[in-house]
C-alpha atoms as a PDB file:
ATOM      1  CA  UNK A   1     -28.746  15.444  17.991  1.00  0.00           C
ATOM      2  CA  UNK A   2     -28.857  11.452  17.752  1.00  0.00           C
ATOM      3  CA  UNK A   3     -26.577   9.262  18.713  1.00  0.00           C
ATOM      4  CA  UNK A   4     -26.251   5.723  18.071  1.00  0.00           C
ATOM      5  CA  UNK A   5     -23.984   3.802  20.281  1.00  0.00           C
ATOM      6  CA  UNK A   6     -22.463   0.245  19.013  1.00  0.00           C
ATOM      7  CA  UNK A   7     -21.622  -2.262  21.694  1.00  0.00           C
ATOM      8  CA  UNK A   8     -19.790  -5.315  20.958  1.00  0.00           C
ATOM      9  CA  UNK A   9     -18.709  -8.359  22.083  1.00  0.00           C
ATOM     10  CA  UNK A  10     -15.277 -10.399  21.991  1.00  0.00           C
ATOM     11  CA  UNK A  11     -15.789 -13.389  23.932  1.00  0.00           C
ATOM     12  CA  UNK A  12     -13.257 -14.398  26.835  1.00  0.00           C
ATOM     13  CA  UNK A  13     -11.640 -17.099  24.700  1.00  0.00           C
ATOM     14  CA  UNK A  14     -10.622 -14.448  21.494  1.00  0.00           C
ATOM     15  CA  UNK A  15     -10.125 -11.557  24.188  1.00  0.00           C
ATOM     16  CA  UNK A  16      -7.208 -13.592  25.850  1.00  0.00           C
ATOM     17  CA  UNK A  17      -5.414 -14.168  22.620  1.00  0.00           C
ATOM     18  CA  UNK A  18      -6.233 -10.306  20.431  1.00  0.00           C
ATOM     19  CA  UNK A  19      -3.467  -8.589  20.283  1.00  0.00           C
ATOM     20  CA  UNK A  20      -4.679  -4.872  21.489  1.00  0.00           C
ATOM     21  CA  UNK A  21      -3.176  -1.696  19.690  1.00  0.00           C
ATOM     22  CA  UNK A  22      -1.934   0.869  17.054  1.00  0.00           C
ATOM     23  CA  UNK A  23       1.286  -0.988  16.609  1.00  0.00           C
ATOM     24  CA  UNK A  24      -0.459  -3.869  16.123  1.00  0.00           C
ATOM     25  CA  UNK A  25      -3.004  -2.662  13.511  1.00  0.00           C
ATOM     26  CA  UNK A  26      -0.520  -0.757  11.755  1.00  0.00           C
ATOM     27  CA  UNK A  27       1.541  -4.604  11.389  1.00  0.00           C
ATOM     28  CA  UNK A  28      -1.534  -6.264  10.300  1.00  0.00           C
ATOM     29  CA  UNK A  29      -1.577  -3.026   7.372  1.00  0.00           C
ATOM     30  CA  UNK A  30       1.742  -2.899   6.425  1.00  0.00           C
ATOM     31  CA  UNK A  31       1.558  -6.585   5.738  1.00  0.00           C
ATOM     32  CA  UNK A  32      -1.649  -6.412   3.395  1.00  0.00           C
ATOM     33  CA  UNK A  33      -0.278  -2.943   1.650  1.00  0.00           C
ATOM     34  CA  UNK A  34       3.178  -3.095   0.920  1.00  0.00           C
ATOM     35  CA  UNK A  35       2.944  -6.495  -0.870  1.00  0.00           C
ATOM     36  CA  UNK A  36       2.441  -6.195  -4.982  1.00  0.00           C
ATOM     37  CA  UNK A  37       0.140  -9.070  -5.226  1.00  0.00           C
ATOM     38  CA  UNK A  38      -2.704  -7.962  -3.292  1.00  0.00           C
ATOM     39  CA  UNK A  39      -5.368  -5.590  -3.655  1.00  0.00           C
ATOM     40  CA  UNK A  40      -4.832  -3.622  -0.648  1.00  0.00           C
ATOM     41  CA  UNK A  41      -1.570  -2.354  -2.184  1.00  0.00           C
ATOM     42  CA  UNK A  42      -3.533   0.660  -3.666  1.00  0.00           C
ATOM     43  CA  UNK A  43      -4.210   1.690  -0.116  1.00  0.00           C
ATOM     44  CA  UNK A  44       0.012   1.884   0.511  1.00  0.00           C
ATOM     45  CA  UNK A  45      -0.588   5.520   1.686  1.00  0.00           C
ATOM     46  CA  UNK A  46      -3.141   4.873   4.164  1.00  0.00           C
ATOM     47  CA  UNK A  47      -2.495   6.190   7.815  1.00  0.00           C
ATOM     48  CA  UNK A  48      -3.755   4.090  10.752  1.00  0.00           C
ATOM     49  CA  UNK A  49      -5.052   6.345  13.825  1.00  0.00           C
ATOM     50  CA  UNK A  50      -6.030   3.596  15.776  1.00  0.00           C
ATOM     51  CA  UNK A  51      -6.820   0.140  16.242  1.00  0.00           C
ATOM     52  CA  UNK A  52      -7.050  -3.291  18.851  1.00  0.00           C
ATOM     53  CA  UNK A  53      -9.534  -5.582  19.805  1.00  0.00           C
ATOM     54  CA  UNK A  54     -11.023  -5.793  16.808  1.00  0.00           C
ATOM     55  CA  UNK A  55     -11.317  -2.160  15.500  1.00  0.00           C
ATOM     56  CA  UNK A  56      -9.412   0.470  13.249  1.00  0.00           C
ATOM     57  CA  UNK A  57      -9.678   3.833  12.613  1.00  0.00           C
ATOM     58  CA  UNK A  58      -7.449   4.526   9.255  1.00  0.00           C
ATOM     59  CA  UNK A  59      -6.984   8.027   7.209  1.00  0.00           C
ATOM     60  CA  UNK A  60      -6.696   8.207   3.674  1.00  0.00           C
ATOM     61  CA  UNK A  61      -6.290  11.072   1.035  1.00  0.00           C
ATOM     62  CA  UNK A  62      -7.720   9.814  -2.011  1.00  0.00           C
ATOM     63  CA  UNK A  63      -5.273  10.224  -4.891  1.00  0.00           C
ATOM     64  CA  UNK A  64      -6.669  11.451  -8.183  1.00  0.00           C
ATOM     65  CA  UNK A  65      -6.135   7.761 -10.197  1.00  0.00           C
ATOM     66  CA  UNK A  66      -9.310   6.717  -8.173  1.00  0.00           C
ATOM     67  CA  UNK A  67     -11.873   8.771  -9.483  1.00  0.00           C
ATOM     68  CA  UNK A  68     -15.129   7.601 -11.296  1.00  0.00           C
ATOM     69  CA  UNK A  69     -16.083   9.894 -14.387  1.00  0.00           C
ATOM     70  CA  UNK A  70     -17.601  12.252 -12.234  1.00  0.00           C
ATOM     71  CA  UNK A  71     -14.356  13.185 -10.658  1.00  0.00           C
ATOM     72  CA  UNK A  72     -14.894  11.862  -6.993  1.00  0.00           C
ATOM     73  CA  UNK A  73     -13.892   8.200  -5.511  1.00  0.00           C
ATOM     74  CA  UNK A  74     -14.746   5.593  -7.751  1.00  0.00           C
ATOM     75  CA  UNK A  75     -18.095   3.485  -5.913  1.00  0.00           C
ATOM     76  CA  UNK A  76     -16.259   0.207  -6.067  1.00  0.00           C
ATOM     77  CA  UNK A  77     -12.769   2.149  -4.366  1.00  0.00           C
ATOM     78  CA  UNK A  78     -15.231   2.910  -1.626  1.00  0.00           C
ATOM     79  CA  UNK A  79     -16.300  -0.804  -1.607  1.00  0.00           C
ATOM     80  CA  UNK A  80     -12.641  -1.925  -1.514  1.00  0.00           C
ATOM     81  CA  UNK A  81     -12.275   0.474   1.659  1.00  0.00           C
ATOM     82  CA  UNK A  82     -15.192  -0.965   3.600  1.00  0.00           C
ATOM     83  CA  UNK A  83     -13.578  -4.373   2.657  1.00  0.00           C
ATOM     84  CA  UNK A  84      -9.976  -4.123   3.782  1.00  0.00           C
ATOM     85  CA  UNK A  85     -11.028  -2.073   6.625  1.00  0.00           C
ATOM     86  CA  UNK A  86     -13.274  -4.002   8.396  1.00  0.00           C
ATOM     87  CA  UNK A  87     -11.032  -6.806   7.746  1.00  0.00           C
ATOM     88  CA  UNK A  88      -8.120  -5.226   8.998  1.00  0.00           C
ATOM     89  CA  UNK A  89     -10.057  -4.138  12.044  1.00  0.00           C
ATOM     90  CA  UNK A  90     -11.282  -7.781  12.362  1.00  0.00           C
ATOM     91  CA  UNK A  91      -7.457  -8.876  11.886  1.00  0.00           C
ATOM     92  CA  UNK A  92      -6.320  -7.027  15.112  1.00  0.00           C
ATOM     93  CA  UNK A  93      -8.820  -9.444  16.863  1.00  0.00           C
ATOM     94  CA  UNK A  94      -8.021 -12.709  15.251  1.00  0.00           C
ATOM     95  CA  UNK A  95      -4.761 -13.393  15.321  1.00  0.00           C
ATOM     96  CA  UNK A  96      -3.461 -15.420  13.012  1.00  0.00           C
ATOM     97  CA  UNK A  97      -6.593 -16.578  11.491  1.00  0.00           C
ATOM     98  CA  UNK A  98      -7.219 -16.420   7.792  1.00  0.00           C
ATOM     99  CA  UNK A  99     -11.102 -15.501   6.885  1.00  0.00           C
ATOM    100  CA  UNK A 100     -12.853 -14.956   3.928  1.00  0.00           C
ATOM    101  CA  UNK A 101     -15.887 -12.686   3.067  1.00  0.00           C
ATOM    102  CA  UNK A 102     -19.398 -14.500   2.936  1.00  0.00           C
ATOM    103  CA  UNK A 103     -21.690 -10.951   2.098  1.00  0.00           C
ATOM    104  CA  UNK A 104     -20.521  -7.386   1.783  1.00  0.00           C
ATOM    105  CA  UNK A 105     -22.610  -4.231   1.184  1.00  0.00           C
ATOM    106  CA  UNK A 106     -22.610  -0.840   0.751  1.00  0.00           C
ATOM    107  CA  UNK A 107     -24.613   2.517   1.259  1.00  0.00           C
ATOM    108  CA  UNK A 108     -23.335   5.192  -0.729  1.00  0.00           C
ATOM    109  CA  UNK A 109     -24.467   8.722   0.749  1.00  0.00           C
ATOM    110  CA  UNK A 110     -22.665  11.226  -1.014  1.00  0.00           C
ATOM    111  CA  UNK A 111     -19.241  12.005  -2.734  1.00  0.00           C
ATOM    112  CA  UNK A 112     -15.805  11.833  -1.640  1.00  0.00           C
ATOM    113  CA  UNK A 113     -13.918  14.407  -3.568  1.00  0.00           C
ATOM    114  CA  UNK A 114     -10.171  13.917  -5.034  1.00  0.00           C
ATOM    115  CA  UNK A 115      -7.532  15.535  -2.666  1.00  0.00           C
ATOM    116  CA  UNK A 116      -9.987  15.128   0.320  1.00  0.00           C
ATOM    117  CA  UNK A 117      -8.232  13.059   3.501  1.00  0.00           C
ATOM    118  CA  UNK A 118     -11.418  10.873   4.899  1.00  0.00           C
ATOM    119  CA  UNK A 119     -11.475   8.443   8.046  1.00  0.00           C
ATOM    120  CA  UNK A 120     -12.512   5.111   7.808  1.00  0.00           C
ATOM    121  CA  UNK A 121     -13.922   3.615  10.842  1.00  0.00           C
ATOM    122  CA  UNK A 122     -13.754  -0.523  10.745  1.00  0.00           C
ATOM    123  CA  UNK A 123     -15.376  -2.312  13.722  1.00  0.00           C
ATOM    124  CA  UNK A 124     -16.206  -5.470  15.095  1.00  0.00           C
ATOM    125  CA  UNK A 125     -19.227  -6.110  16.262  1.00  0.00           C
ATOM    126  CA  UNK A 126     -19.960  -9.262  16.753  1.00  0.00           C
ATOM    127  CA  UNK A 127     -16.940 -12.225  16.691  1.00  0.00           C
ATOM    128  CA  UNK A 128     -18.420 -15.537  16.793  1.00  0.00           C
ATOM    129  CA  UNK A 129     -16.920 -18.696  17.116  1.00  0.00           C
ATOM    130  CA  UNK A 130     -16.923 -19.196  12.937  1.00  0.00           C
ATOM    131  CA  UNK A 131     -18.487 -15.582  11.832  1.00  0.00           C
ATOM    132  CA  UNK A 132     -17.611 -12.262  12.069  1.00  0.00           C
ATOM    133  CA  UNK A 133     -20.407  -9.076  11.449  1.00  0.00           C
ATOM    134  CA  UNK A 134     -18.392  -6.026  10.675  1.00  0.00           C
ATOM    135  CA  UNK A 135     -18.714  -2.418   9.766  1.00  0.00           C
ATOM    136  CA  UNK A 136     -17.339  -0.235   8.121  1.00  0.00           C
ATOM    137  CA  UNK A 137     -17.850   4.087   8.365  1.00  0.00           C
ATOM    138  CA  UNK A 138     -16.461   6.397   5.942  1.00  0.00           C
ATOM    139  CA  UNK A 139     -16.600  10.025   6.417  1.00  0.00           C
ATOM    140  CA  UNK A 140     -15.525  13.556   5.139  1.00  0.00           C
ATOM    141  CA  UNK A 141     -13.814  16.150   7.112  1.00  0.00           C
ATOM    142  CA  UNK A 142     -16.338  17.310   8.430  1.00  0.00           C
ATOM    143  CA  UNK A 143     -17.408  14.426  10.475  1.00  0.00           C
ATOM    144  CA  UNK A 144     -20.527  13.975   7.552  1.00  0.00           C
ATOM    145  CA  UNK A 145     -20.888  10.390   6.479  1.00  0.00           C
ATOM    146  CA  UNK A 146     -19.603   9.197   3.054  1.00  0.00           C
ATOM    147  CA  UNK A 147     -20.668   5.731   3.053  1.00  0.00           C
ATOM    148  CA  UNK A 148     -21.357   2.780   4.774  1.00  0.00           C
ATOM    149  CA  UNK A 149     -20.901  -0.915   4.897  1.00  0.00           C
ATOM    150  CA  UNK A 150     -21.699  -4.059   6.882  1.00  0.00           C
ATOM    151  CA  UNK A 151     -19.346  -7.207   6.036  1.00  0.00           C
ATOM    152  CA  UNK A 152     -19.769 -10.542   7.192  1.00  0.00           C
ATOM    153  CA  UNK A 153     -16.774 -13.073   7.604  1.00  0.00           C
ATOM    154  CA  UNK A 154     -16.387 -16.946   7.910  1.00  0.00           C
ATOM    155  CA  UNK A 155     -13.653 -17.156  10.587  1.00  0.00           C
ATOM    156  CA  UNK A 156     -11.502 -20.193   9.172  1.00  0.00           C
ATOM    157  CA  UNK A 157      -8.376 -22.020  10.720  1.00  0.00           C
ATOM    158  CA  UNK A 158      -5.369 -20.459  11.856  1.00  0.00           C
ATOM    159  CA  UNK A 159      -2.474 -19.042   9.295  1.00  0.00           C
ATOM    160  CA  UNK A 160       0.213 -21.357   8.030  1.00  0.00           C
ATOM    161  CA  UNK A 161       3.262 -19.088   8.396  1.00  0.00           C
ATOM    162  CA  UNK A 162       5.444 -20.573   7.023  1.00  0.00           C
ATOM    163  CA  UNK A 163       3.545 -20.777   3.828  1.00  0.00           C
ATOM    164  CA  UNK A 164       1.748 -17.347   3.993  1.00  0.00           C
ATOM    165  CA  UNK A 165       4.526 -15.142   2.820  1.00  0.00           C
END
């Protein structure tokens, strides 16, 4: 049996000011989700198991209206997971800051069937001071591994909020 660990790094300056935490990762969703005009909002359902310093783990039963025409999750569904994922994930560690996606990609390994509840696994692993490397791990229930994606992010200035609603 292999194993392959991940380490990352936060440096001290982004440590200090992450916000660790489910309740935290499950604001940084609920803001993304419940809001009509963004893409997320498809995910509404979505449960967050855990998340902080820039990582997630979400769980999702995928709902019959996202299947392909060979009646399992749609490719570009999956790609929209590893997306908001590893951004959310990344979100928990960035407070505040907007970024924007710079190269996403994803390794499809077999089918997620209609009904089935999957985790998604979004990490961090490496936070620069203007770019973020992320991944993104989706699997079946029985731990077997759906897909995969790595998503890079250009870490840009911090949110206007007032103006971000």
């Amino acid at each position: 049996l292999y194993c392959i660990v991940m380490s990352y790094r936060i440096d001290d300056k982004t440590k200090s000011e992450s916000i660790d935490g489910l309740n935290y990762a499950k604001e940084v969703v609920a803001q993304r989700v419940n809001l009509p005009h963004r893409f997320e909002n498809i995910f509404k359902d979505i449960e967050i198991i855990s998340g902080g310093n820039g990582n997630i783990v979400c769980r999702y039963t995928i709902p019959k209206n996202l299947s392909n025409t060979h009646g399992s999750l749609h490719g570009g569904i999956i790609a929209s997971l590893v997306d908001a994922v590893s951004t959310w994930g990344l979100s928990t560690a960035t407070k505040h800051h907007r970024h924007i996606s710079v190269d996403l990609s994803v390794s499809y390994m077999r089918k997620a069937e209609l009904g089935e509840t999957i985790t998604i696994e979004g990490k961090t692993v490496k936070l620069g001071g203007r770019v973020a490397f992320l991944t993104a791990t989706l699997l079946d229930k029985n731990q077997k591994i759906i897909a995969t994606g790595k998503h890079t992010k250009l870490i840009l200035g911090p949110v206007d909020l007032e103006s971000d609603q």
